[in-house]
Protein backbone atom coordinates (compact mmCIF):
# COMPACT_ATOMS: atom_id res chain seq x y z
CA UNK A 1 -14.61 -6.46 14.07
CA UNK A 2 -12.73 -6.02 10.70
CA UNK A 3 -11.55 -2.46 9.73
CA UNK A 4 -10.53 -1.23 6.48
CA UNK A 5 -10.89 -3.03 3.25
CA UNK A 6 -12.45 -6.10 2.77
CA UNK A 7 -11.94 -9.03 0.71
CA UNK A 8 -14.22 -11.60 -0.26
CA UNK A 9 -11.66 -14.12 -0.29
CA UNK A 10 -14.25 -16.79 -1.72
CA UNK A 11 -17.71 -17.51 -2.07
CA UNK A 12 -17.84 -20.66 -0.33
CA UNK A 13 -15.56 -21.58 2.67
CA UNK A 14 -13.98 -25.01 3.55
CA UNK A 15 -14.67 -26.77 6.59
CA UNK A 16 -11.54 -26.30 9.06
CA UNK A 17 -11.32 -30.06 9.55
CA UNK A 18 -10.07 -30.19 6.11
CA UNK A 19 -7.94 -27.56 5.71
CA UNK A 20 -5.91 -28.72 9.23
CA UNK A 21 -6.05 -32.20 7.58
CA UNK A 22 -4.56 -31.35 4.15
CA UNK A 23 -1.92 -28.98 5.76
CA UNK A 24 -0.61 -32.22 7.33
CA UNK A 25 -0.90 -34.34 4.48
CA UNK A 26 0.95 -31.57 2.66
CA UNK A 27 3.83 -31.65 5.13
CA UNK A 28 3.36 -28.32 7.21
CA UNK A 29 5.26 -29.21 10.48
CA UNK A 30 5.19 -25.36 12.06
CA UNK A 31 1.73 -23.92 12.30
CA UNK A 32 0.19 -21.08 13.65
CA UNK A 33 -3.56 -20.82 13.51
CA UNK A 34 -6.07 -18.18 13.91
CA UNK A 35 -9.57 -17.92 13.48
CA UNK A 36 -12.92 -17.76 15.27
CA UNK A 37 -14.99 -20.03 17.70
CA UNK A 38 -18.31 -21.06 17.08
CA UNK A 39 -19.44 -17.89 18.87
CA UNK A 40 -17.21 -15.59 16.75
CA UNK A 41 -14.28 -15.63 19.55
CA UNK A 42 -10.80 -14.85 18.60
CA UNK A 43 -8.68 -18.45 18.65
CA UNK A 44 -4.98 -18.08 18.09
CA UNK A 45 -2.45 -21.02 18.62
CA UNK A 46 0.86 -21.97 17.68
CA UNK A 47 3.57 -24.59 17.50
CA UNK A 48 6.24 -21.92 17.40
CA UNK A 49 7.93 -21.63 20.72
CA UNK A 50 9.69 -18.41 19.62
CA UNK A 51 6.80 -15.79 19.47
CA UNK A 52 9.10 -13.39 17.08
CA UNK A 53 9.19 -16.36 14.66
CA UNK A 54 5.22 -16.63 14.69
CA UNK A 55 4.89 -13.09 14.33
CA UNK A 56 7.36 -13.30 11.27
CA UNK A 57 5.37 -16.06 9.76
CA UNK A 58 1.93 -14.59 10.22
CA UNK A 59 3.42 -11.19 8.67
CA UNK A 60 4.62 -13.19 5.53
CA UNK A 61 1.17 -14.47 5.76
CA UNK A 62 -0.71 -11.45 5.84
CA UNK A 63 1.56 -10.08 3.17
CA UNK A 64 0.24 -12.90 0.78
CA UNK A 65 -3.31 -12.11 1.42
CA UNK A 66 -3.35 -9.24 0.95
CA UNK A 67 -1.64 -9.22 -2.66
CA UNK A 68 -5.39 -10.82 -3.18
CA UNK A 69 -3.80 -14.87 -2.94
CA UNK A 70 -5.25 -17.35 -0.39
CA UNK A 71 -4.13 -21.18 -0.28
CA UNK A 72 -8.13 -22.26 0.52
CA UNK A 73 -6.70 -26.14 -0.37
CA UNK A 74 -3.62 -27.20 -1.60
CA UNK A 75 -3.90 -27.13 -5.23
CA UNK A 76 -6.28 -24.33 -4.99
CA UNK A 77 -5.09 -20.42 -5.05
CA UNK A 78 -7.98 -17.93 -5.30
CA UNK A 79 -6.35 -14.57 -6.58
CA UNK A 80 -9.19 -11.87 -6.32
CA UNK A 81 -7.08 -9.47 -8.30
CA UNK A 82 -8.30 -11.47 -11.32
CA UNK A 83 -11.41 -10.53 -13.02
């Protein structure tokens, strides 16, 4: 359950499949991944072996969200500060 503010982040979301697959075409080589399960279940995985550098990287992350930016593709930055 989400708490606090919410952001639309956009209107339409892509399928996971792509987003994993352009991430690699893209050159990410560290990843850390969470999201939900077909039946809404919290899925978190990594390829960070240190778990201080995952949480570092998912702060950063969370950080850029919430400024109102989210990569949905590369080439693609939704900013829902703008009007």
């Amino acid at each position: 359950m989400l708490y606090g503010e919410r952001r639309d982040l956009h209107p339409s979301k892509a399928p996971a499949e792509r987003v994993l697959k352009m991430a690699i075409e893209n050159g990410v080589t560290d990843v850390i991944l969470v999201g939900t399960d077909r039946s809404g279940e919290l899925y978190v995985a990594g390829s960070y072996e240190d778990c201080d550098k995952a949480v570092g990287v998912l702060m950063r992350g969370v950080s850029y969200i919430s400024g109102g930016r989210c990569g949905m593709v590369p080439g693609h930055i939704r900013d829902t500060n703008e009007q």
